[in-house]
C-alpha atoms as a PDB file:
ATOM      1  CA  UNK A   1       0.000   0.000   0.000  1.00  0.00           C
ATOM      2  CA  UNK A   2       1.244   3.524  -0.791  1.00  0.00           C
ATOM      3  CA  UNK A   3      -0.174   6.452   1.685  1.00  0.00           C
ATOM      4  CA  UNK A   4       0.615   9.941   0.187  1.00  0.00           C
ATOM      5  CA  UNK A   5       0.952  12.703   3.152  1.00  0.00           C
ATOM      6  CA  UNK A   6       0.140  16.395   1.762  1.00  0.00           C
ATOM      7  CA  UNK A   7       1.564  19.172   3.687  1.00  0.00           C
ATOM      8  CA  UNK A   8       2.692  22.696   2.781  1.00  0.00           C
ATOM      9  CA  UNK A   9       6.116  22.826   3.837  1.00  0.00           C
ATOM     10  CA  UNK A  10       8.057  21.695   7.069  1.00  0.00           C
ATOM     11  CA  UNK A  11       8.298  24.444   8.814  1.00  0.00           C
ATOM     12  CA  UNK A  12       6.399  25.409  11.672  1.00  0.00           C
ATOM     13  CA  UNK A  13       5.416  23.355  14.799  1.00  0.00           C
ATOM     14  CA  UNK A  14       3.361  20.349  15.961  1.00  0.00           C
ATOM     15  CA  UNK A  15       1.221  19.788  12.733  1.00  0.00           C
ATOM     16  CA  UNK A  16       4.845  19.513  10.816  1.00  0.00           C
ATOM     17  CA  UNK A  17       6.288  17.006  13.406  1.00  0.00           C
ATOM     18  CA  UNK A  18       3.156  14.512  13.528  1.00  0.00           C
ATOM     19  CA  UNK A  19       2.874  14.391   9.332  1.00  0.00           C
ATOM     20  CA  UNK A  20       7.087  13.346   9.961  1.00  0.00           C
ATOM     21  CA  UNK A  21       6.528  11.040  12.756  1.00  0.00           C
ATOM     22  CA  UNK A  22       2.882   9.549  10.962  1.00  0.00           C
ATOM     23  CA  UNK A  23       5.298   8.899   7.899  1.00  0.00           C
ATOM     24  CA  UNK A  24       8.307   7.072   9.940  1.00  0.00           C
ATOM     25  CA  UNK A  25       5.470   5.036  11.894  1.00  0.00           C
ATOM     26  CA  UNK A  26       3.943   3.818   8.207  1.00  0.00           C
ATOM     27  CA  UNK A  27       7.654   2.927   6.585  1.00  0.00           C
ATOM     28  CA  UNK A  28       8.227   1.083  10.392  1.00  0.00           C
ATOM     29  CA  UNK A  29       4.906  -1.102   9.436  1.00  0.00           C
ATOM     30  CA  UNK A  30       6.147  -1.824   5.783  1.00  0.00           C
ATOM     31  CA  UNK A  31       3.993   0.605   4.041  1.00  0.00           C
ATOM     32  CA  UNK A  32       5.583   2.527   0.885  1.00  0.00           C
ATOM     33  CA  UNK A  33       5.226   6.462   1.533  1.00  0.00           C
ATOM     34  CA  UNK A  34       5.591  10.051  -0.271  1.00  0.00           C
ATOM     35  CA  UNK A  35       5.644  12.815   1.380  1.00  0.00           C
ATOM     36  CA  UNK A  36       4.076  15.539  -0.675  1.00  0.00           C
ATOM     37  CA  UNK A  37       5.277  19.287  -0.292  1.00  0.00           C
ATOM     38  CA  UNK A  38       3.578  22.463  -1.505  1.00  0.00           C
ATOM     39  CA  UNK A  39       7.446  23.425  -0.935  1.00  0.00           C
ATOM     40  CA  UNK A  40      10.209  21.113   0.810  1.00  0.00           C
ATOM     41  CA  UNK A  41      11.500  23.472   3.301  1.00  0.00           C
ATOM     42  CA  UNK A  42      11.877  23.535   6.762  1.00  0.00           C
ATOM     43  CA  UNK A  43      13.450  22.429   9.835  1.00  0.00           C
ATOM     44  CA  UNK A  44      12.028  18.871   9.754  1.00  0.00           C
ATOM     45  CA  UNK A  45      13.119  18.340   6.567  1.00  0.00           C
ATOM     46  CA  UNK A  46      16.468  16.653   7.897  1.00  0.00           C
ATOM     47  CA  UNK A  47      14.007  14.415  10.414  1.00  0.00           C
ATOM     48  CA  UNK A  48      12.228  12.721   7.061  1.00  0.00           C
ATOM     49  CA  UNK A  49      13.676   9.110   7.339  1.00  0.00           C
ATOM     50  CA  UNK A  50      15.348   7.758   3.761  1.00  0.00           C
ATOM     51  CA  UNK A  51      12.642   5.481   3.276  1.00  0.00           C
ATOM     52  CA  UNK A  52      10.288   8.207   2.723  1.00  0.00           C
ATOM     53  CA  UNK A  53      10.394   9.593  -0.539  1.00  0.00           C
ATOM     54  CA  UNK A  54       9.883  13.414  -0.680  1.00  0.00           C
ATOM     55  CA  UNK A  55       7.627  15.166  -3.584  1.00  0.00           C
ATOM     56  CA  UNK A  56       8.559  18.686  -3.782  1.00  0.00           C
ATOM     57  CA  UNK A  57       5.943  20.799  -5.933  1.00  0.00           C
ATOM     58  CA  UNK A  58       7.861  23.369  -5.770  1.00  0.00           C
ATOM     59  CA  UNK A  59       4.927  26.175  -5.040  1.00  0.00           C
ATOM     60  CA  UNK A  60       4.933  29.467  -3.432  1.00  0.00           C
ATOM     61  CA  UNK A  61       1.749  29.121  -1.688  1.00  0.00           C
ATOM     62  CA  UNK A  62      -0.685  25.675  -1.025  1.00  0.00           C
ATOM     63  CA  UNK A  63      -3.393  27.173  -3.688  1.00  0.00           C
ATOM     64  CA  UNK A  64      -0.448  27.226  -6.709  1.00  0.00           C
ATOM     65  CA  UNK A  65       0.430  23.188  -5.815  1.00  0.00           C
ATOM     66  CA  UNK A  66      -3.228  22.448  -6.692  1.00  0.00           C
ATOM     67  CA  UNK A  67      -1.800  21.586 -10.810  1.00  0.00           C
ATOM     68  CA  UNK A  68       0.848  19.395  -9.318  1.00  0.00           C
ATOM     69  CA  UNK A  69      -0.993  17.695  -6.539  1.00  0.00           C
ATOM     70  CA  UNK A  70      -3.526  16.895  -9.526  1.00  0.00           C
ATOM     71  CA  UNK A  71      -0.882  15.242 -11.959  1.00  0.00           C
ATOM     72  CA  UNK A  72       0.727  13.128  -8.415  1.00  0.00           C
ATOM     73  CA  UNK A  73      -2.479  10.661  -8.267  1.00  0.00           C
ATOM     74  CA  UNK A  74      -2.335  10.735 -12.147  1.00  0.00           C
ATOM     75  CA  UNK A  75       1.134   9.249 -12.055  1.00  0.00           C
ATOM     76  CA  UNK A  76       1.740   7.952  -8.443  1.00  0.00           C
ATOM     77  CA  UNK A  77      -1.375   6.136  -7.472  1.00  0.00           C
ATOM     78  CA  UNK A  78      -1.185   6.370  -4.287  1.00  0.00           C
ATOM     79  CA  UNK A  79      -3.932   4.567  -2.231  1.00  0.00           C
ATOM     80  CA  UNK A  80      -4.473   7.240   0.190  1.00  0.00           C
ATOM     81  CA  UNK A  81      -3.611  10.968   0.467  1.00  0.00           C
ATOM     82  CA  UNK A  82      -3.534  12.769   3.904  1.00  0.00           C
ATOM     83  CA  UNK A  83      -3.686  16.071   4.843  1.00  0.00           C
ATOM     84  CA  UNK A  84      -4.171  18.208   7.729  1.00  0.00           C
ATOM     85  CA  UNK A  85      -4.523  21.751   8.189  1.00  0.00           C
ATOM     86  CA  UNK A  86      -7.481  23.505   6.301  1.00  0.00           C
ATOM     87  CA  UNK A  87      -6.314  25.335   3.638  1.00  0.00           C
ATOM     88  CA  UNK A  88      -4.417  21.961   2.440  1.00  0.00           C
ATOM     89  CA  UNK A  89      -7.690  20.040   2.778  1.00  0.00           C
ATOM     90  CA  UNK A  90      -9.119  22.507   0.662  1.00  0.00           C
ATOM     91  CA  UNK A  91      -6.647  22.035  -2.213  1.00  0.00           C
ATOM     92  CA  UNK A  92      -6.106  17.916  -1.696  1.00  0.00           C
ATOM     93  CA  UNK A  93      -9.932  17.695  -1.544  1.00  0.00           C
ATOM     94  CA  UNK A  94     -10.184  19.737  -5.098  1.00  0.00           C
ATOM     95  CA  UNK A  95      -7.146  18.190  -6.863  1.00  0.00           C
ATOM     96  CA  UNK A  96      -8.816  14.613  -5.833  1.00  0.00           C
ATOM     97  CA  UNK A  97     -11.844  15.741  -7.895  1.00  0.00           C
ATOM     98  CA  UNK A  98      -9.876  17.435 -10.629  1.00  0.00           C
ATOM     99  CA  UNK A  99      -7.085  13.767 -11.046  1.00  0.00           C
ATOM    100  CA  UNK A 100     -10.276  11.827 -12.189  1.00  0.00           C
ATOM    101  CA  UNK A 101      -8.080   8.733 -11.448  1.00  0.00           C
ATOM    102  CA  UNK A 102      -9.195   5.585 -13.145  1.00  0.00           C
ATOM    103  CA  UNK A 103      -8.729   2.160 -11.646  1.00  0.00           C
ATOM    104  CA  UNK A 104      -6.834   3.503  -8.171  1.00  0.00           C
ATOM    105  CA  UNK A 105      -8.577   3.573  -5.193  1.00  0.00           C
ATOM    106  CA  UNK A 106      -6.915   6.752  -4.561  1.00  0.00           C
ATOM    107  CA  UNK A 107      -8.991   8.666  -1.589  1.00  0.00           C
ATOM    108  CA  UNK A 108      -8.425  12.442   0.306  1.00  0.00           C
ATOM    109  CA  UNK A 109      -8.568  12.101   4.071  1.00  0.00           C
ATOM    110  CA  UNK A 110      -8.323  15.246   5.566  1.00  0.00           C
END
């Protein structure tokens, strides 16, 4: 299974270190992860473990990653794609139902 976290960057506070910590506890079960950045910046950047592979969308702002977060399902498939604060919900919830992805079972939890 492949779990796709969605996240604006890594900087910040608590929010930041749980989506780091929820994506070490899924590689330590066996699960196959991407963490997916509006930007990859911040101070928990360093704290990703290797087995997580980082998607940098290279966006100024959460709104302008909506294009890339809709081509990621399109070529990743992930199974499941997690977010957490509002605005990103917003955006992962929109880009779900823009990716029109056939035959995944590709789903936004927010």
């Amino acid at each position: 299974m492949k779990i796709a976290l969605f996240f604006p960057s890594l900087r910040g506070g608590g929010a930041e270190r749980v989506m780091v910590n929820l994506a070490r506890g899924f590689v330590e079960r066996g699960l196959r992860v991407d963490l997916v950045l509006a930007k990859a910046e911040g101070p928990y950047l360093p704290q990703v473990p290797p087995e997580v592979r980082v998607v940098n969308l290279d966006a100024k702002r959460v709104l302008y990653s909506l294009l890339g977060l809709v081509r990621y399902p399109r070529q990743e498939r992930p199974h499941v794609i997690l977010s957490a604060l509002n605005h990103t919900n917003i955006v992962a919830i929109g880009a779900e139902s823009l990716a029109r992805v056939k035959n995944a079972s590709c789903t936004c939890r927010t």
